[in-house]
C-alpha atoms as a PDB file:
ATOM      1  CA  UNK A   1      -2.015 -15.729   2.259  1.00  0.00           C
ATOM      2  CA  UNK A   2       1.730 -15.239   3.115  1.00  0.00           C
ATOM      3  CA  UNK A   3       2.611 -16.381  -0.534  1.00  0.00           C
ATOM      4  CA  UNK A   4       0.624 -13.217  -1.850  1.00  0.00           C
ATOM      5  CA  UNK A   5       1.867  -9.531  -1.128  1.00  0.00           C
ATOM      6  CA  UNK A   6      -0.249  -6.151  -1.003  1.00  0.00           C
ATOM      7  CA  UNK A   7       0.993  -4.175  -3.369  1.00  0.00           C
ATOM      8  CA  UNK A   8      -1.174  -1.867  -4.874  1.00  0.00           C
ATOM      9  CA  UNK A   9      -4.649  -0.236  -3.481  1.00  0.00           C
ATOM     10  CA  UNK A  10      -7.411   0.529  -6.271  1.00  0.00           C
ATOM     11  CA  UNK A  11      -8.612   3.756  -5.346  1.00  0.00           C
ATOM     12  CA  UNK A  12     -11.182   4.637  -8.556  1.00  0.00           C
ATOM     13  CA  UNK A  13     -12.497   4.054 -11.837  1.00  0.00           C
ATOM     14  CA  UNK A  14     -11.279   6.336 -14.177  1.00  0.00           C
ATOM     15  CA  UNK A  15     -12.531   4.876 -17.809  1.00  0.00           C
ATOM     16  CA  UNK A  16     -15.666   3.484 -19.407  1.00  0.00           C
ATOM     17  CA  UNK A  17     -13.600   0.708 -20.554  1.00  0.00           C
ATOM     18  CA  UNK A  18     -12.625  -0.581 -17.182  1.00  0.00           C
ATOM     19  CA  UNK A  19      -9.269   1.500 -16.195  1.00  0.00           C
ATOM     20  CA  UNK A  20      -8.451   1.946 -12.520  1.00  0.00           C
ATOM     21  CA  UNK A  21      -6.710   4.403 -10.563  1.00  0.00           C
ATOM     22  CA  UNK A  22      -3.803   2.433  -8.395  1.00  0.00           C
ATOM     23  CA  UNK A  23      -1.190   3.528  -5.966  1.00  0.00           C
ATOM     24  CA  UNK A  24       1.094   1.630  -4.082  1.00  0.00           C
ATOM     25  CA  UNK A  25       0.779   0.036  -0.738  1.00  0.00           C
ATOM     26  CA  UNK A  26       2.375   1.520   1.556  1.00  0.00           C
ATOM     27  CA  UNK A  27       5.496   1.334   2.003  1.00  0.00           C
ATOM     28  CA  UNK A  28       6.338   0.055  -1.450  1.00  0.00           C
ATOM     29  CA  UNK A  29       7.107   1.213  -4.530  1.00  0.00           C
ATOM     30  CA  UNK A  30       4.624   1.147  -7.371  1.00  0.00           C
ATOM     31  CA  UNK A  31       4.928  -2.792  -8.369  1.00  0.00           C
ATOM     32  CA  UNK A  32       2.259  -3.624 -11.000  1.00  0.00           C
ATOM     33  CA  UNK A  33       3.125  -4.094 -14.424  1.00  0.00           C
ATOM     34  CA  UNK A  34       1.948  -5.448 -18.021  1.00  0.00           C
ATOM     35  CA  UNK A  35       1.531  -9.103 -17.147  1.00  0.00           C
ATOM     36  CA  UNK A  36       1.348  -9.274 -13.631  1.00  0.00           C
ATOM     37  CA  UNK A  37      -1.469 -11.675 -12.281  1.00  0.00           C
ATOM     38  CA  UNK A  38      -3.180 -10.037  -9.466  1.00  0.00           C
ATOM     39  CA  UNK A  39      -6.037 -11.181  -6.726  1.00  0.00           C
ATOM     40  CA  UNK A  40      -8.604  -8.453  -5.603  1.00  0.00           C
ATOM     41  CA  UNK A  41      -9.534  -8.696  -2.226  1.00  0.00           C
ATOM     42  CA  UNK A  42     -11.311  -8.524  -0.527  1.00  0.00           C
ATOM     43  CA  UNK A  43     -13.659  -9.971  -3.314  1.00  0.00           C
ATOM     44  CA  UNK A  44     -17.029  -8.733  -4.778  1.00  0.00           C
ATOM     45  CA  UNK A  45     -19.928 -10.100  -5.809  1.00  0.00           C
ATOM     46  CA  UNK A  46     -20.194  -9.617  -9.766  1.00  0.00           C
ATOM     47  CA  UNK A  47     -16.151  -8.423 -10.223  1.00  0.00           C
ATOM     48  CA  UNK A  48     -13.719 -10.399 -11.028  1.00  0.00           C
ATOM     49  CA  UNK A  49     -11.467 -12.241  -8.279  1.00  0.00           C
ATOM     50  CA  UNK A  50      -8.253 -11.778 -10.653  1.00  0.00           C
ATOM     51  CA  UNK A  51      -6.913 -10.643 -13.114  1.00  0.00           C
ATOM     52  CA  UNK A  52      -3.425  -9.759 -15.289  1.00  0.00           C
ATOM     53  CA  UNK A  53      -2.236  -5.917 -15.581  1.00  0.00           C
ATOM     54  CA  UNK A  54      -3.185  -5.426 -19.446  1.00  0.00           C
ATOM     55  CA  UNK A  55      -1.771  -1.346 -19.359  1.00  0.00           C
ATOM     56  CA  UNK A  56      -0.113   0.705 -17.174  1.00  0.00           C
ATOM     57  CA  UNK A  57       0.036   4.034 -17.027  1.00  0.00           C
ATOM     58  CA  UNK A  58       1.639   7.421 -14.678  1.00  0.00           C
ATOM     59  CA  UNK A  59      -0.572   9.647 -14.012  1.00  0.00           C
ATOM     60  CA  UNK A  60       1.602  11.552 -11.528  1.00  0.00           C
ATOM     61  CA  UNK A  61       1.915  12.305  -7.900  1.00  0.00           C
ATOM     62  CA  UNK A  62       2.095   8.375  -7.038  1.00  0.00           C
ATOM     63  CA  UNK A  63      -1.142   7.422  -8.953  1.00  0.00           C
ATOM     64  CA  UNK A  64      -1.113   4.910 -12.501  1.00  0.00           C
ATOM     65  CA  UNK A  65      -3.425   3.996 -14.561  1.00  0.00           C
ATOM     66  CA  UNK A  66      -3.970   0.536 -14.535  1.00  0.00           C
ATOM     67  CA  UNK A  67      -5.769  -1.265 -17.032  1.00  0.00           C
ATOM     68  CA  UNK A  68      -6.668  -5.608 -17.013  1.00  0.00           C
ATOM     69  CA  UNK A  69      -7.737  -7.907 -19.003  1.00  0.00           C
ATOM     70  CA  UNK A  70     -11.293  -9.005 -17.263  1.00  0.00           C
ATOM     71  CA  UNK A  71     -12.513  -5.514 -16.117  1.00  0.00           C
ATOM     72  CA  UNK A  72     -13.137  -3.923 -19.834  1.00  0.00           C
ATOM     73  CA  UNK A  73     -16.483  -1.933 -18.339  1.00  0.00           C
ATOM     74  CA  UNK A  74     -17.099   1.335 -16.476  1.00  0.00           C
ATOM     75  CA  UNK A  75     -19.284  -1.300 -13.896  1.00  0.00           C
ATOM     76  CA  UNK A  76     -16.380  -3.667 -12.862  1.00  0.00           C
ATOM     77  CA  UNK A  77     -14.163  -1.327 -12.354  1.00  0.00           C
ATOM     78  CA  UNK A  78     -16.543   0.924  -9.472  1.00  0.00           C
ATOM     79  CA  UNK A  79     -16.990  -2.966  -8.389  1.00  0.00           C
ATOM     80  CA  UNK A  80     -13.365  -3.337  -7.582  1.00  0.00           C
ATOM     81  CA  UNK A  81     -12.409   0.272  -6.656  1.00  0.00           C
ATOM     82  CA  UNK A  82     -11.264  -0.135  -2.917  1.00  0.00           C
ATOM     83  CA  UNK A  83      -9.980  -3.581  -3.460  1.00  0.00           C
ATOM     84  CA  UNK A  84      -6.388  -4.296  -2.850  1.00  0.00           C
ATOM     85  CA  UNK A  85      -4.417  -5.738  -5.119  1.00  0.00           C
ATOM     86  CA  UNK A  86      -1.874  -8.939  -3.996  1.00  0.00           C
ATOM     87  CA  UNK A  87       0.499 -10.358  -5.944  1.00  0.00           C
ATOM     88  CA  UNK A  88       2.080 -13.702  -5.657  1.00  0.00           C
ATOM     89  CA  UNK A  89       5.661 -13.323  -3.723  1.00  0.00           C
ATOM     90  CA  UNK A  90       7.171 -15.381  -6.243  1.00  0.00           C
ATOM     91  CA  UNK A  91       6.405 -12.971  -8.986  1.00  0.00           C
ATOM     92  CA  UNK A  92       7.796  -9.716  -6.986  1.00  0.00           C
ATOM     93  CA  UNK A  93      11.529  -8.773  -6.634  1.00  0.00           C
ATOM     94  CA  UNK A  94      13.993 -10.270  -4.205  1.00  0.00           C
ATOM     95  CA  UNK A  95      13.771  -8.031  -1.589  1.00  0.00           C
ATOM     96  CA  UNK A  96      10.661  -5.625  -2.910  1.00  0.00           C
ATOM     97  CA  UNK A  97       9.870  -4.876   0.636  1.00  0.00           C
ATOM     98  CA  UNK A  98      13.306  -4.752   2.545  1.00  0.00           C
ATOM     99  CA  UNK A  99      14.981  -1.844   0.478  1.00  0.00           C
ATOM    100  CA  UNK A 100      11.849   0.642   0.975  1.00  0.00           C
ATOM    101  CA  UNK A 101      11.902  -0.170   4.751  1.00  0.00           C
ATOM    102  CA  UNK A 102      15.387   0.532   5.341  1.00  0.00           C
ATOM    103  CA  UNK A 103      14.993   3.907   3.165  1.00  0.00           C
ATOM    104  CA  UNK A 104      12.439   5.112   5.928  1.00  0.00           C
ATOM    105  CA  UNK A 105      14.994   5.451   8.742  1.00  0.00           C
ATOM    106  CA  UNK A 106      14.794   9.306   9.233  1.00  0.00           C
ATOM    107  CA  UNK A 107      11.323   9.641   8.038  1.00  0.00           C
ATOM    108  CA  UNK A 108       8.794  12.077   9.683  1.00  0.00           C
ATOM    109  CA  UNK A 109       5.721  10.597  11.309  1.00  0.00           C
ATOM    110  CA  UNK A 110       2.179  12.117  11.381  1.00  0.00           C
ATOM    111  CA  UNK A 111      -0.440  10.232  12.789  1.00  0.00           C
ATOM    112  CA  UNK A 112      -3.658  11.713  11.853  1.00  0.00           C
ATOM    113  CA  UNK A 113      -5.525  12.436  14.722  1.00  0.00           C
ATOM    114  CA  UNK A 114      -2.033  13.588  17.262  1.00  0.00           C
ATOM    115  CA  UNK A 115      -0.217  15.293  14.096  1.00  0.00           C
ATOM    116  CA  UNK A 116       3.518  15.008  14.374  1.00  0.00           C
ATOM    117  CA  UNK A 117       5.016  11.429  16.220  1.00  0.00           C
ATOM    118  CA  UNK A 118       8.270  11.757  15.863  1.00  0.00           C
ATOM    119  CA  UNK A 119      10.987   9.798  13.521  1.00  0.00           C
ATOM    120  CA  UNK A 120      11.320   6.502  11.988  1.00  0.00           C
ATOM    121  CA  UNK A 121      14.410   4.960  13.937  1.00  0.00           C
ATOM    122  CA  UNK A 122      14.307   1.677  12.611  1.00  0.00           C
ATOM    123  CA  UNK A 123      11.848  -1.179  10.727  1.00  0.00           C
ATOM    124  CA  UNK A 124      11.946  -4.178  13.644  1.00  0.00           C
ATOM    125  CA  UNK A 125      10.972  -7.954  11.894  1.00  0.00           C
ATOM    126  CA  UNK A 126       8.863  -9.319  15.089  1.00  0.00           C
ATOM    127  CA  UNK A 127       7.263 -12.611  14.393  1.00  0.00           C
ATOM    128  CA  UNK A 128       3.799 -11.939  14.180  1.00  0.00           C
ATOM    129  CA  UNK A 129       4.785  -8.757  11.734  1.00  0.00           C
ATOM    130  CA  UNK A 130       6.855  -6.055  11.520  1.00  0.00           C
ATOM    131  CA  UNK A 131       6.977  -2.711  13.774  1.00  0.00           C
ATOM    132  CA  UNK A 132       7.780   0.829  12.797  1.00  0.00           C
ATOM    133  CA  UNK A 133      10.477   2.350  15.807  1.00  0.00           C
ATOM    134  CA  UNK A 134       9.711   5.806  16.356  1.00  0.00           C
ATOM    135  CA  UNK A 135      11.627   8.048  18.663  1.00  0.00           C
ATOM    136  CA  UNK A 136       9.253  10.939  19.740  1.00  0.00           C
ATOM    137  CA  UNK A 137       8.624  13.469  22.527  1.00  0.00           C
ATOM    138  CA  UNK A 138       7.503  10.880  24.405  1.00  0.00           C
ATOM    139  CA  UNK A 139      10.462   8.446  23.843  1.00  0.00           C
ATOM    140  CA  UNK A 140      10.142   5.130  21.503  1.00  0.00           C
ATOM    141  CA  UNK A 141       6.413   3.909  19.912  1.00  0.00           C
ATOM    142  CA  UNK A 142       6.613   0.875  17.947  1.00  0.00           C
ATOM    143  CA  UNK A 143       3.868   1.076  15.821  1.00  0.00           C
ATOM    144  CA  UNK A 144       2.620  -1.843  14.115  1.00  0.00           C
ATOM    145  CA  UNK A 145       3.451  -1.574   9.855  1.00  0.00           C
ATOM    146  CA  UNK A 146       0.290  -2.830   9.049  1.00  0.00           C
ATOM    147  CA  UNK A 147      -1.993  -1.178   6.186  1.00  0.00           C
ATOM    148  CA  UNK A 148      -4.750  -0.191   8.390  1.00  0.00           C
ATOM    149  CA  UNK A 149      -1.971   1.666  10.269  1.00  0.00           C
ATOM    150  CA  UNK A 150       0.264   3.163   7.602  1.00  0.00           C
ATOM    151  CA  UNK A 151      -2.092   5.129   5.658  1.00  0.00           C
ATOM    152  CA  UNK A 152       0.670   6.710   3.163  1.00  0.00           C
ATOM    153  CA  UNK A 153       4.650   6.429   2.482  1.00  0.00           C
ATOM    154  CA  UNK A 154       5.712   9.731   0.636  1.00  0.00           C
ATOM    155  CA  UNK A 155       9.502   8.775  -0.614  1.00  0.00           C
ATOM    156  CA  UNK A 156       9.657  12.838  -1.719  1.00  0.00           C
ATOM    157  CA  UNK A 157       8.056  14.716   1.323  1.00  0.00           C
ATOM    158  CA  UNK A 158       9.917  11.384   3.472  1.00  0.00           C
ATOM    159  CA  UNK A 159       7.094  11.380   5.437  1.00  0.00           C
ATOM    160  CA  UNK A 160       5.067   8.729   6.961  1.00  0.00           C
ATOM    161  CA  UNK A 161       1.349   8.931   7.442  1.00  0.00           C
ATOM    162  CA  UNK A 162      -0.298   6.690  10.021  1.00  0.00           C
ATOM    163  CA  UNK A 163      -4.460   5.711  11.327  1.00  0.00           C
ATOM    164  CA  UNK A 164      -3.180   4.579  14.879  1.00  0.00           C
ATOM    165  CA  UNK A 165      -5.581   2.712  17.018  1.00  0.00           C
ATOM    166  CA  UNK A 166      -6.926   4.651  19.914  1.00  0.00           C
ATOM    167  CA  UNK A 167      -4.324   5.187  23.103  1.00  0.00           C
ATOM    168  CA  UNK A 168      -1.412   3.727  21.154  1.00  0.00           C
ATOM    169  CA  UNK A 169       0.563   7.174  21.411  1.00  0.00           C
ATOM    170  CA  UNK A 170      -0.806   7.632  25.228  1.00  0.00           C
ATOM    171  CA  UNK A 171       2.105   7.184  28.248  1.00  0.00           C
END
């Protein structure tokens, strides 16, 4: 699916007619809008597989409301809350990812489980996917900038908040 882009994770229902609770994937800025065709994945049994951004609205501290056409019932959308939302590359902004990525140099790190990692140096393109370059205590980490990795981007706090895989951070 390297046509389609993650951009947006559904983290809750929050109406009986069918709105959602979004934020953006990491990394990105918040991307959905009134019109945008989306695919849910990974996909559910009795939800819908797609669907178009009907309403969008801030609810503050990097969560929207989203609303589609398709989910209009308190049912579909607990049925799609977890899903992620990917968007057709074609439909996103030149560059949607590249800015974001070269706004991180600087950030802090926190892994979850080892606390503070050290600094963003750098985003590295590798071919199989792209690599976070820290600089820590215990020199460089390249971290893989995956979602199941890179839990949270905060632009304001310019942190980074990673999952990393067991003995990733061990020398």
């Amino acid at each position: 699916m390297h046509d389609w882009a993650n951009v947006a994770e559904l983290v809750k229902p929050k109406s009986l007619q069918g709105g959602l609770v979004a934020r953006s994937a990491p990394g990105l800025p918040f991307l959905l809008h009134e019109g945008t065709e989306v695919a849910f994945v990974p996909p559910v049994l009795d939800a819908p597989r797609r669907g178009v951004v009907r309403e969008v609205g801030h609810l503050g501290d990097g969560a929207y409301l989203v609303l589609f056409d398709g989910v209009d019932s308190i049912d579909s959308a607990e049925a799609l809350a977890g899903c992620s939302c990917l968007v057709r590359r074609s439909d996103l902004p030149d560059g949607f990812d590249r800015v974001v990525e070269r706004e991180l140099a600087g950030f802090e790190v926190y892994d979850e489980d080892a606390g503070f990692v050290g600094s963003v140096r750098e985003i590295i393109d590798n071919t199989a996917q792209r690599l976070i370059a820290i600089d820590g205590e215990a020199g460089e980490v390249l971290v893989p900038y995956v979602d199941a990795i890179v839990i949270d981007v905060d632009r304001e706090a310019r942190t980074v908040r990673t999952r990393m895989p067991q003995g990733l951070l061990d020398c």
